[in-house]
Protein backbone atom coordinates (compact mmCIF):
# COMPACT_ATOMS: atom_id res chain seq x y z
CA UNK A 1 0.00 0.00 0.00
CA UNK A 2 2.56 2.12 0.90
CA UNK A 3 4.48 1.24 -2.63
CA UNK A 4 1.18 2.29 -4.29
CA UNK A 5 1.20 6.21 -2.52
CA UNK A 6 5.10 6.36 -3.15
CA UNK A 7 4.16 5.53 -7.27
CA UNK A 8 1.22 7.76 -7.23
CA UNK A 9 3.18 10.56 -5.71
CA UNK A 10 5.75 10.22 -8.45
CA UNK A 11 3.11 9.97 -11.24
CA UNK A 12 1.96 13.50 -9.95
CA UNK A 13 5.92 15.18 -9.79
CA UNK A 14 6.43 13.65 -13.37
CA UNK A 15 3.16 15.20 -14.65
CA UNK A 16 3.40 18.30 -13.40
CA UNK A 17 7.18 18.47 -14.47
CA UNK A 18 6.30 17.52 -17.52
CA UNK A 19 3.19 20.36 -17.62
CA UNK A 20 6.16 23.34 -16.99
CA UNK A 21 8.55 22.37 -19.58
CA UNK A 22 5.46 22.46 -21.89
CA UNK A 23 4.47 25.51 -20.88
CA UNK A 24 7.91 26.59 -20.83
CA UNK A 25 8.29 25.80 -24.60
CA UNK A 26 5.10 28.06 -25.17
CA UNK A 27 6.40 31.07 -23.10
CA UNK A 28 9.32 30.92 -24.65
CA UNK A 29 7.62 31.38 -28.04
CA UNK A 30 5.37 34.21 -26.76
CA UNK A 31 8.24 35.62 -24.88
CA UNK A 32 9.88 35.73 -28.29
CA UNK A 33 7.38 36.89 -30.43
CA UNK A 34 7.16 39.92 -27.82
CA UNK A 35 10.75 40.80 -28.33
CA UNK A 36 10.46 40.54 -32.01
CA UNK A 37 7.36 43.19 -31.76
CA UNK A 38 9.08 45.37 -29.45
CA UNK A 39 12.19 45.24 -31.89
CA UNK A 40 9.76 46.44 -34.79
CA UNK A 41 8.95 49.55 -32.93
CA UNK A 42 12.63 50.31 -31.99
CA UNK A 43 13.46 49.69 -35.78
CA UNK A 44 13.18 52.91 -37.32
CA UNK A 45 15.00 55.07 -34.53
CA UNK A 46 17.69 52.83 -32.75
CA UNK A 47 19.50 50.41 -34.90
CA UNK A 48 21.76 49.18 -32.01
CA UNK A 49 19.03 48.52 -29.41
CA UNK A 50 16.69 46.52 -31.77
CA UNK A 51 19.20 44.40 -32.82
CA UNK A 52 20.00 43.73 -28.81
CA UNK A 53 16.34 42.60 -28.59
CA UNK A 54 16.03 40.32 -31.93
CA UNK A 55 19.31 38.57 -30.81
CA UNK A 56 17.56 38.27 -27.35
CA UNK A 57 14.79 36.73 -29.43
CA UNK A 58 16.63 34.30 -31.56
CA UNK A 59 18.27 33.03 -28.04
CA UNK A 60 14.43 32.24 -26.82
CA UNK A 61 13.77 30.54 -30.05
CA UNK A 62 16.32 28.22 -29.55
CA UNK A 63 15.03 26.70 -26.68
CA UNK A 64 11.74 25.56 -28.46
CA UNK A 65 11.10 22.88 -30.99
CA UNK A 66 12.60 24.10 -34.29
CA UNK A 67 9.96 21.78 -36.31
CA UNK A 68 7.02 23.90 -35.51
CA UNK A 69 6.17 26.46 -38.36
CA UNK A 70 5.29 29.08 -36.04
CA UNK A 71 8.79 28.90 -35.03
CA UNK A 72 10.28 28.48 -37.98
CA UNK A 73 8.48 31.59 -39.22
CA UNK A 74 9.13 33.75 -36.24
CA UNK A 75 12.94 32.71 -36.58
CA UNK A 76 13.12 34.05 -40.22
CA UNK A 77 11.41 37.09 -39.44
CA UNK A 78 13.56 38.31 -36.56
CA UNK A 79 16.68 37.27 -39.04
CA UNK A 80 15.20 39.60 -41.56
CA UNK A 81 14.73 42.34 -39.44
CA UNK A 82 18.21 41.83 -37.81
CA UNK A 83 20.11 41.83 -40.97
CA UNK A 84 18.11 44.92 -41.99
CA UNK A 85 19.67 46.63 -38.34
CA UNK A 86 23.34 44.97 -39.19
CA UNK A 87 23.56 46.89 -42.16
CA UNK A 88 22.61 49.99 -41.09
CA UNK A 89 25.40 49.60 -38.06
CA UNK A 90 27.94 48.76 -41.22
CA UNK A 91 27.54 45.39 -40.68
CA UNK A 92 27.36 43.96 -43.76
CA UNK A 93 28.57 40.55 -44.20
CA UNK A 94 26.82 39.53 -40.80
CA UNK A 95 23.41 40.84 -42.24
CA UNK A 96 24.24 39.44 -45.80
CA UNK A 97 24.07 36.03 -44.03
CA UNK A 98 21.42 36.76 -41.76
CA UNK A 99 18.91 37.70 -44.86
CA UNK A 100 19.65 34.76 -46.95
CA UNK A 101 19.21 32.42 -43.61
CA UNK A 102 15.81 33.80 -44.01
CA UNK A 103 14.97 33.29 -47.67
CA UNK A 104 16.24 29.73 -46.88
CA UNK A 105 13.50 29.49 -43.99
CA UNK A 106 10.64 31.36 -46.14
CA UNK A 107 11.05 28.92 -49.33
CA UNK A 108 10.14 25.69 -46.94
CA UNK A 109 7.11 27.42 -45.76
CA UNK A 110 3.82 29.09 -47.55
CA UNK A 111 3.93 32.98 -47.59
CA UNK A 112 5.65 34.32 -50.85
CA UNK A 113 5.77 38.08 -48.88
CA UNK A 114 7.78 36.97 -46.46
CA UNK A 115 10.38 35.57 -48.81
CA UNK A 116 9.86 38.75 -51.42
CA UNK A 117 10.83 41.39 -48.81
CA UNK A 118 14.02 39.13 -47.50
CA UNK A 119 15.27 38.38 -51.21
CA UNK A 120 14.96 42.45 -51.73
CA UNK A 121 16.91 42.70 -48.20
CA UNK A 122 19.71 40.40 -49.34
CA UNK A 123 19.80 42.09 -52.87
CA UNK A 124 20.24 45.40 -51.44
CA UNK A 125 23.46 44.30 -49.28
CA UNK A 126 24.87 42.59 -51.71
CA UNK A 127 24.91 45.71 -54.12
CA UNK A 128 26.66 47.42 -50.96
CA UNK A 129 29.00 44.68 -50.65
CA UNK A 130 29.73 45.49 -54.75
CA UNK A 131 28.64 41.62 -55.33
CA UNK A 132 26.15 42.81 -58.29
CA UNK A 133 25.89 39.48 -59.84
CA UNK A 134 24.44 37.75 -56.51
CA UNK A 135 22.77 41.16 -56.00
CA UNK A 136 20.99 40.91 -59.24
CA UNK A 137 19.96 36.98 -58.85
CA UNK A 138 18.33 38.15 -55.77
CA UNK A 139 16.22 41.12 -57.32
CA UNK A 140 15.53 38.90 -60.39
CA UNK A 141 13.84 36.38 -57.89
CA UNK A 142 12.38 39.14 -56.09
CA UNK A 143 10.90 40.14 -59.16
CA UNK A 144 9.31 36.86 -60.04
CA UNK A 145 7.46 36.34 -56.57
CA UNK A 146 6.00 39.46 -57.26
CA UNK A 147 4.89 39.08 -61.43
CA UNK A 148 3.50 35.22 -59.53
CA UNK A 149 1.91 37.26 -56.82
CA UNK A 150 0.31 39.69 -59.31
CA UNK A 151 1.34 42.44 -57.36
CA UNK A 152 2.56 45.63 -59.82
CA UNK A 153 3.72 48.12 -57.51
CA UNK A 154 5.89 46.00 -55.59
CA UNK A 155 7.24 44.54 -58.52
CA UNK A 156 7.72 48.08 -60.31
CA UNK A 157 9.84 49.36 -56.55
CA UNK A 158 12.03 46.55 -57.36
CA UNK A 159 12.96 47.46 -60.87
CA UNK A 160 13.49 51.14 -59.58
CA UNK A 161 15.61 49.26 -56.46
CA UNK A 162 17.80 47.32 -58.84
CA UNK A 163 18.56 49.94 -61.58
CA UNK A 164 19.73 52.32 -58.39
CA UNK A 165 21.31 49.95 -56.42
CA UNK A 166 22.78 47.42 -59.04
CA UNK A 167 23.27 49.06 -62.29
CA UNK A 168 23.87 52.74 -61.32
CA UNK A 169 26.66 50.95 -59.21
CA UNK A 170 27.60 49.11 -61.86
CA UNK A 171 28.26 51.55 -63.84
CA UNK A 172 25.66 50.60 -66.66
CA UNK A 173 23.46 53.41 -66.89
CA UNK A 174 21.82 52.45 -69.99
CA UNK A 175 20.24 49.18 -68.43
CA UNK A 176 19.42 51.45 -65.58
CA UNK A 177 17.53 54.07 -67.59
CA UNK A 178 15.40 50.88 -68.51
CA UNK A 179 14.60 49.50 -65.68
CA UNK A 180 13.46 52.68 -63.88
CA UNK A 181 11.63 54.20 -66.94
CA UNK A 182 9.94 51.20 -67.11
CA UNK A 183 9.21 51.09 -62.44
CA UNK A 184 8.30 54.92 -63.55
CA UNK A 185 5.48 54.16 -65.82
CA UNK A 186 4.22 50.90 -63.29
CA UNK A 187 3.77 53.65 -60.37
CA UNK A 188 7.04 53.06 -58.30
CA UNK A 189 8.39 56.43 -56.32
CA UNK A 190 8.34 59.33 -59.19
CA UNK A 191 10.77 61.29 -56.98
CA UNK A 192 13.54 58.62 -57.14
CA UNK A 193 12.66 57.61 -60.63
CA UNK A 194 13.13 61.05 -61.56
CA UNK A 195 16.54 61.25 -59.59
CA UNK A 196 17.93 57.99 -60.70
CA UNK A 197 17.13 59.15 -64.06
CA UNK A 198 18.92 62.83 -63.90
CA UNK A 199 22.16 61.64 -62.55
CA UNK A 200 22.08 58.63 -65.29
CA UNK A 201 21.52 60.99 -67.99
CA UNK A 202 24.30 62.84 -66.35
CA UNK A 203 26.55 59.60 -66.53
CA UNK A 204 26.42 58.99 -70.07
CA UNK A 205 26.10 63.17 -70.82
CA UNK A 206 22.82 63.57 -71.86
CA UNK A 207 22.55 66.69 -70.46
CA UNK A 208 19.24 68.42 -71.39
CA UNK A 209 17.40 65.21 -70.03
CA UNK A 210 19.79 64.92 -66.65
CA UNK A 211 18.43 68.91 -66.35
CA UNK A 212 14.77 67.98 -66.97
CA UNK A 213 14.92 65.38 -64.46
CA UNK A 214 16.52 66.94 -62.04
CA UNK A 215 14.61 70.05 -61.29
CA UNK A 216 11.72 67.89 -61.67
CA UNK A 217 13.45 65.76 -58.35
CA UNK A 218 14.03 69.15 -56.78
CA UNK A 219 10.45 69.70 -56.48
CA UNK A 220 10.45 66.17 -54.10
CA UNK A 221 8.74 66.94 -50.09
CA UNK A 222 12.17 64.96 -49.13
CA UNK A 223 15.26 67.05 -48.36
CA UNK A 224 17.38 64.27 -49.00
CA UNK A 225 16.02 63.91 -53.00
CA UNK A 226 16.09 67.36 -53.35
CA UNK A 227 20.10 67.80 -51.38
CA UNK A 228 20.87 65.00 -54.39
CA UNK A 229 19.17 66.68 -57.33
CA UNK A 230 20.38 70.16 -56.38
CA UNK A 231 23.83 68.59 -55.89
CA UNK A 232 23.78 66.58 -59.39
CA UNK A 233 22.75 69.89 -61.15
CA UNK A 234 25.84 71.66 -59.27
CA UNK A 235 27.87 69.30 -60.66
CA UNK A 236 26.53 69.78 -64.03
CA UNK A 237 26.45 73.63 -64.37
CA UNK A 238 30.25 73.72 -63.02
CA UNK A 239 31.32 71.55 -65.93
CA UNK A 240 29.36 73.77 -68.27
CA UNK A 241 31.14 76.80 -66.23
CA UNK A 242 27.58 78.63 -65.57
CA UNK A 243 28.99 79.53 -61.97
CA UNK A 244 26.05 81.20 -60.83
CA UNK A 245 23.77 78.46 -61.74
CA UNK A 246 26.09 76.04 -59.98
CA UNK A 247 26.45 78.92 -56.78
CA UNK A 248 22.62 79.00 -56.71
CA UNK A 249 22.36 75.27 -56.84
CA UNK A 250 25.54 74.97 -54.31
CA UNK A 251 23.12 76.95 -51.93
CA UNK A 252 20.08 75.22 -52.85
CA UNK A 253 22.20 72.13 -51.85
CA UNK A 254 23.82 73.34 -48.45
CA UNK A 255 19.68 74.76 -47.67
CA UNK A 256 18.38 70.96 -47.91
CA UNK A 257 21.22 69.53 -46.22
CA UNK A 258 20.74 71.86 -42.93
CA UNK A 259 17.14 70.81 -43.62
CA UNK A 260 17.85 67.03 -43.85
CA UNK A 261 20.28 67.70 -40.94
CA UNK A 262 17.33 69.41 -38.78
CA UNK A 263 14.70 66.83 -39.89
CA UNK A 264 17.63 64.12 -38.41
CA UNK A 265 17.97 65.87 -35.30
CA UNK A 266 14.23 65.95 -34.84
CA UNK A 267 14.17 62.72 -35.38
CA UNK A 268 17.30 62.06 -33.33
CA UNK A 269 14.92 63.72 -30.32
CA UNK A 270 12.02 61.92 -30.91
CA UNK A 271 14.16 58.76 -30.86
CA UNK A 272 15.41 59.71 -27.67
CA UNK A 273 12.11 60.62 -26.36
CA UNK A 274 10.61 57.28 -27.30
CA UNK A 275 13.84 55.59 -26.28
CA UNK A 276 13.17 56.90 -22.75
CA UNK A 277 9.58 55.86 -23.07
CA UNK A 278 10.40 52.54 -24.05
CA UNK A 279 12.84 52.02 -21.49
CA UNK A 280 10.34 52.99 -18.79
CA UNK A 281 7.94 50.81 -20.06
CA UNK A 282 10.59 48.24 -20.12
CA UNK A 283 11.59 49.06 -16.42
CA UNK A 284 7.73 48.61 -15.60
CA UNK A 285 7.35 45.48 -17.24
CA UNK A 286 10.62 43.98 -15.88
CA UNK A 287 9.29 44.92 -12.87
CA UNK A 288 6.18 43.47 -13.06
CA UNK A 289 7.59 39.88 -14.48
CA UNK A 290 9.89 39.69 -11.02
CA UNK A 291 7.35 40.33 -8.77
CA UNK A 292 5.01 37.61 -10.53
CA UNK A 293 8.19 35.88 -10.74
CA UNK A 294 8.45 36.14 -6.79
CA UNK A 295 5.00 35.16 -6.13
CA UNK A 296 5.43 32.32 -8.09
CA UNK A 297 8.39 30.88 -6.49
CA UNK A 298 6.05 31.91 -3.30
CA UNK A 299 3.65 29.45 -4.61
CA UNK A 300 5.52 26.58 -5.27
CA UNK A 301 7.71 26.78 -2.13
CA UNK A 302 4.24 26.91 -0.63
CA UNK A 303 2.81 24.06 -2.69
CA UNK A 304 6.25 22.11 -1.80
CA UNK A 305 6.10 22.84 1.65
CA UNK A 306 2.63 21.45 1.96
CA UNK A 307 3.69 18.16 0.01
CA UNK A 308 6.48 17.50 2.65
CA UNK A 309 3.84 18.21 5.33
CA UNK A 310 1.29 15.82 4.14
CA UNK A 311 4.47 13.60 3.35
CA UNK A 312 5.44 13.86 6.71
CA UNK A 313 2.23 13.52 8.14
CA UNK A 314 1.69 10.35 5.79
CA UNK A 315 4.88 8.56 6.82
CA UNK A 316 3.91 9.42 10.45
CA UNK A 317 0.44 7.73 10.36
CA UNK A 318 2.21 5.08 8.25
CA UNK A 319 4.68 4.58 10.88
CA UNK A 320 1.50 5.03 14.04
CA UNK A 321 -0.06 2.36 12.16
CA UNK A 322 2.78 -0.12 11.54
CA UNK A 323 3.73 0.42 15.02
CA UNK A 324 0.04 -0.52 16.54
CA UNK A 325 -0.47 -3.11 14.12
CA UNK A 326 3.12 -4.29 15.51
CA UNK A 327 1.85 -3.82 19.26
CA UNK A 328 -1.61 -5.73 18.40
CA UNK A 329 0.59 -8.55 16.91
CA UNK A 330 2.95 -8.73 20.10
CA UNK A 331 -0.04 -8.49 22.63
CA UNK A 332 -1.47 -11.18 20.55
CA UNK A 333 1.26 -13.08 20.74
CA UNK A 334 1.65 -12.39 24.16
CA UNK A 335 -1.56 -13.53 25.14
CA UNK A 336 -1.43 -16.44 23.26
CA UNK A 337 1.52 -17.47 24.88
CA UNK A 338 -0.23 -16.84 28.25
CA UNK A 339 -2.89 -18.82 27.48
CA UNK A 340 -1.01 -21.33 25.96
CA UNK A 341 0.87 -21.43 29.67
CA UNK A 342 -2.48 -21.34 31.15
CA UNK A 343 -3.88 -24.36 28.89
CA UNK A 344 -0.86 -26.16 29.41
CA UNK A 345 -1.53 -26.06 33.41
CA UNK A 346 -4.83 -27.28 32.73
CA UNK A 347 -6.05 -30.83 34.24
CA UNK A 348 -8.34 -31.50 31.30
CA UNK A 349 -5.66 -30.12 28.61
CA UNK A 350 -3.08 -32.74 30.14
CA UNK A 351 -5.22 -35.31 30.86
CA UNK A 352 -6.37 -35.26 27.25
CA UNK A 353 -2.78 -35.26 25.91
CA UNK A 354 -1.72 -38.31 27.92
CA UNK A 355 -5.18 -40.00 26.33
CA UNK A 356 -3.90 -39.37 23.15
CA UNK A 357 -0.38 -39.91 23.58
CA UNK A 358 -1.70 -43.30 24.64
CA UNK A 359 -5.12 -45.13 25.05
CA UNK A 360 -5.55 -47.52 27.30
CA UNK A 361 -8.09 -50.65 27.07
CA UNK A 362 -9.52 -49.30 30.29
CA UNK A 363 -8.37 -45.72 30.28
CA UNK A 364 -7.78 -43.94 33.97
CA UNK A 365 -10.07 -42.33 35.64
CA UNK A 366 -8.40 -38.91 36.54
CA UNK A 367 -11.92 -38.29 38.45
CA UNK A 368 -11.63 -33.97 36.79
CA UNK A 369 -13.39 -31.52 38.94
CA UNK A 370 -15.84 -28.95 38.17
CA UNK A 371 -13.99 -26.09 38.60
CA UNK A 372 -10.96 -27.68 36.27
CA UNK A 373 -13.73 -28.48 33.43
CA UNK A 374 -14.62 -24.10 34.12
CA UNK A 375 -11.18 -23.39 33.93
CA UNK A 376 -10.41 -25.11 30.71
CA UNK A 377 -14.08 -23.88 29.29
CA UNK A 378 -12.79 -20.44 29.88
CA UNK A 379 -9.53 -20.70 28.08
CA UNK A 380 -11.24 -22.46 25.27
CA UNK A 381 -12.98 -19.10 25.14
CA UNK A 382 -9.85 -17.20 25.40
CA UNK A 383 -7.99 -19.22 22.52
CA UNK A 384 -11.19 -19.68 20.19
CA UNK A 385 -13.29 -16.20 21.00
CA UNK A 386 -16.05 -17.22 23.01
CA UNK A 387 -15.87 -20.50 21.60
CA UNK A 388 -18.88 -21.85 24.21
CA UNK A 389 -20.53 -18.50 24.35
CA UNK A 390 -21.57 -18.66 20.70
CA UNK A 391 -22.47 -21.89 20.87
CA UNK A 392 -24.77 -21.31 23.31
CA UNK A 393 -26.13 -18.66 21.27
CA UNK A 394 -26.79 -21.08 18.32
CA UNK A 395 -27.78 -23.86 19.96
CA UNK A 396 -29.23 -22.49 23.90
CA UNK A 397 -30.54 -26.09 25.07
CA UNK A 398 -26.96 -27.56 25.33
CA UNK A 399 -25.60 -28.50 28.54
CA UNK A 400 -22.17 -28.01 30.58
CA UNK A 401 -21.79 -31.90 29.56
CA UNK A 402 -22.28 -30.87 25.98
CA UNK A 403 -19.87 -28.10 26.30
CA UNK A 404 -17.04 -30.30 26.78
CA UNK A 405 -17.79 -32.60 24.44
CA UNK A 406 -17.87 -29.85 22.04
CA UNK A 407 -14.98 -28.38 23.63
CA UNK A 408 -12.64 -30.92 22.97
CA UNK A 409 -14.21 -31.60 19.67
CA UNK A 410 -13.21 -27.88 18.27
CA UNK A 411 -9.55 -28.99 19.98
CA UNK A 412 -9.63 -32.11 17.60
CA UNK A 413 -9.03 -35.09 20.17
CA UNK A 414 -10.65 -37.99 18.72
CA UNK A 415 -13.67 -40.24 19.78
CA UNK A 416 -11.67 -42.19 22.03
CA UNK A 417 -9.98 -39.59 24.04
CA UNK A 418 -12.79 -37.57 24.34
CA UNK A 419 -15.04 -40.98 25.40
CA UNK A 420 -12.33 -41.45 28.09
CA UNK A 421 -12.28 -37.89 29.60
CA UNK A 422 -16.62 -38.32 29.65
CA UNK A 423 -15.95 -41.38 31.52
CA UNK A 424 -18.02 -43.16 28.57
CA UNK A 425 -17.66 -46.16 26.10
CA UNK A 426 -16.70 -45.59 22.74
CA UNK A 427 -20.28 -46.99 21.42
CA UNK A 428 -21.94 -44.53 24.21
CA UNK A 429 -19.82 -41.67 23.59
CA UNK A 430 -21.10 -42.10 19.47
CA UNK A 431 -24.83 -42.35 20.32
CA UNK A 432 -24.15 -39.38 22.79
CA UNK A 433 -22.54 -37.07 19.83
CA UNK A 434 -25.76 -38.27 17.62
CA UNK A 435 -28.13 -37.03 19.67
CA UNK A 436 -26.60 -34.16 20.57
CA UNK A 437 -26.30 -32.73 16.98
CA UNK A 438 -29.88 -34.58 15.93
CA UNK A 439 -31.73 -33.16 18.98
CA UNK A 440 -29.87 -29.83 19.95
CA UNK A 441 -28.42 -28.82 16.77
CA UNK A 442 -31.23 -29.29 14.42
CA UNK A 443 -30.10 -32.33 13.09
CA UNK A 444 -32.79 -32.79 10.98
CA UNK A 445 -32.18 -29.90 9.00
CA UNK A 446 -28.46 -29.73 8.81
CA UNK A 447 -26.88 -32.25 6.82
CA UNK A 448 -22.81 -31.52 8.04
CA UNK A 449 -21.34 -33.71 10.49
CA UNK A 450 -21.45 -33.13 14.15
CA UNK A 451 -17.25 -32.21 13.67
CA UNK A 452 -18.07 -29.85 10.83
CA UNK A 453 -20.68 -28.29 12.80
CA UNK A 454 -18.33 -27.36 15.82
CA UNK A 455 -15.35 -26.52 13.53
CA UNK A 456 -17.66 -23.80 11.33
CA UNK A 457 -18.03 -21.88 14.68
């Protein structure tokens, strides 16, 4: 029994150990899937601190099981997103690999934007890298998600992407003219079209179409387009020697670069104000997880505490029972040895042993008294549990004489003996036992033998 509560006990610990690590897995997966959010909205103003968080993600992910698609997924998005910080901290080779670790993850499972946006990632740092054949395979694959996913303007910001990035790098400004007049006409960003365009024209000294496109790029909302076109049309008004066209554009140029400069700073500010939010938030939150943290180790030192209790208190009743069921068993024993003394003592008790040790043809007379037959009566009681008493209550019209016959009956001396110890013949002592169990014990009706009778009490 006690086996049993020891193996149920351990059933319990293994379940609920193996409950945790499940949950475990889980919160790890939602733990990371919070960190990759929470890198999203650092992403556009801190570089260095998002990247601390994916990486803090991809070390959560690697505690679950990589065979789920969820985390699969997850893992290639927080790549993607971490190659895109690498390479704006200069690390390029680092986010090369993390981008194509991604396509890699996004071609085994279903979602073609997923894969589009990290072949477009891994194309663009490639081009940096001045790798322009991998650069193009990646913007040519790029390209074909998007023609299969019917999706124009995505498709037309990648031909604008890969005539600025690979073939103005390249040097082949022809096949970049191409490529953007043809993103131009599909919708992609007019102000870069027109950009790329100028400064091509530029390259290969078409200069009346580098103009037109130019001060069309000037006219852009961002600083940065128009700091480029003004700077491109500098560059071409000093080589025609119109200095004052090149001094006006000069200034144009140095305006929208204190304006791109201000716009950075504001955005430097608002970084830092959202930085500081963020990190308060963060504080709060971190917070918050220790003191649930706290309460749950409160808990299960708690819940352990009361399992070595009841334990405790288990093992003690365990032990309080072993130890009366021990006690029981020794006053048993004791007794029985007492009585055992006692019946060996007894005048009946011997005289029955020497009959059966040894009949005689005309056994002794050992002439018993009355109070020896009460004396062994009551230890046939002790020994048997009220032996005579419930046969009384079965059968009430027996006698003291029948007692003792019955007595030594239930102690198994045979016919002889117990005809010697009544002082009767064999042949007497027989009709004697008959009528007992025909008259008193409902003979009539109970078909066991007057020995089976006395033994079934």
């Amino acid at each position: 029994m006690i086996r049993l509560k020891r193996y149920y006990v351990l059933c319990f610990l293994l379940a609920v150990i193996f409950f945790c690590a499940c949950q475990s897995e889980t919160q790890q997966l939602k733990k990371a899937y919070s960190l990759y959010q929470q890198g999203l909205e650092l992403s556009s103003d801190n570089s260095a601190v998002a990247a601390e968080t994916y990486n803090k993600a991809l070390h959560l992910l690697d505690r679950c099981d990589q065979t789920q698609v969820e985390a699969q997924r997850l893992k290639g998005q927080i790549e993607d997103q971490l190659g895109l910080r690498y390479y704006k901290l200069g690390l390029k080779e680092e986010a090369l690999r993390l981008h194509l670790d991604a396509v890699e993850i996004f071609r085994s499972l279903p979602g073609s934007v997923l894969l589009l946006n990290a072949l477009q990632n891994a194309g663009r740092v490639a081009a940096s890298l001045h790798r322009m054949d991998e650069a193009k395979q990646y913007y040519e694959e790029a390209l074909q998600v998007a023609i299969t996913q019917s999706d124009k303007k995505i498709a037309k910001n990648i031909l604008l992407e890969t005539g600025r990035e690979v073939y103005m790098e390249n040097g082949e400004y022809e096949k970049a003219i191409e490529v953007v007049e043809e993103a131009k006409d599909g919708g992609a960003s007019p102000d870069l079209c027109r950009l790329t365009l100028g400064m091509a024209y530029y390259h290969i000294e078409n200069i009346p179409l580098a103009i037109e496109y130019l001060n069309m790029a000037t006219q852009s909302e961002k600083a940065s387009v128009r700091m480029s076109a003004y700077h491109g049309l500098y560059q071409i008004h000093e080589s025609q020697k119109d200095y004052q066209k090149a001094l006006r554009c000069y200034e144009s140029y140095n305006e929208n670069m204190v304006q791109e400069n201000k716009e950075q700073r504001n955005e430097e500010i608002q970084r830092i104000k959202k930085d500081g939010e963020l990190q308060m938030q963060k504080n709060t939150m971190q917070a918050m997880r220790k003191l649930k943290r706290v309460y749950l180790y409160m808990i299960i030192g708690w819940l352990l505490f009361a399992l070595g209790v009841t334990l405790l208190l288990f093992r003690q009743k365990t032990l309080k029972d072993r130890f009366k069921e021990e006690n029981s068993q020794f006053k048993e024993e004791n007794n029985r040895l007492h009585m055992d003394v006692a019946m060996r003592n007894n005048k009946v008790f011997l005289t029955a042993m020497a009959l059966s040790e040894k009949i005689a043809g005309n056994p002794e007379d050992f002439n018993l008294q009355e109070s020896e037959w009460n004396e062994y009566l009551e230890l046939i009681d002790l020994i048997y549990n009220g032996f005579t008493k419930r046969l009384l209550e079965c059968y009430p019209s027996l006698t003291k004489t029948d007692l003792q016959i019955c007595a030594l009956t239930r102690q198994g001396y045979s016919n002889q003996v117990i005809s010697a110890m009544m002082n009767m013949q064999t042949n007497s002592y027989a009709r004697r036992k008959s009528r007992i169990k025909q008259e008193k014990m409902n003979g009539l009706e109970d078909e066991r033998s007057f020995e089976e009778i006395i033994n079934s009490l």
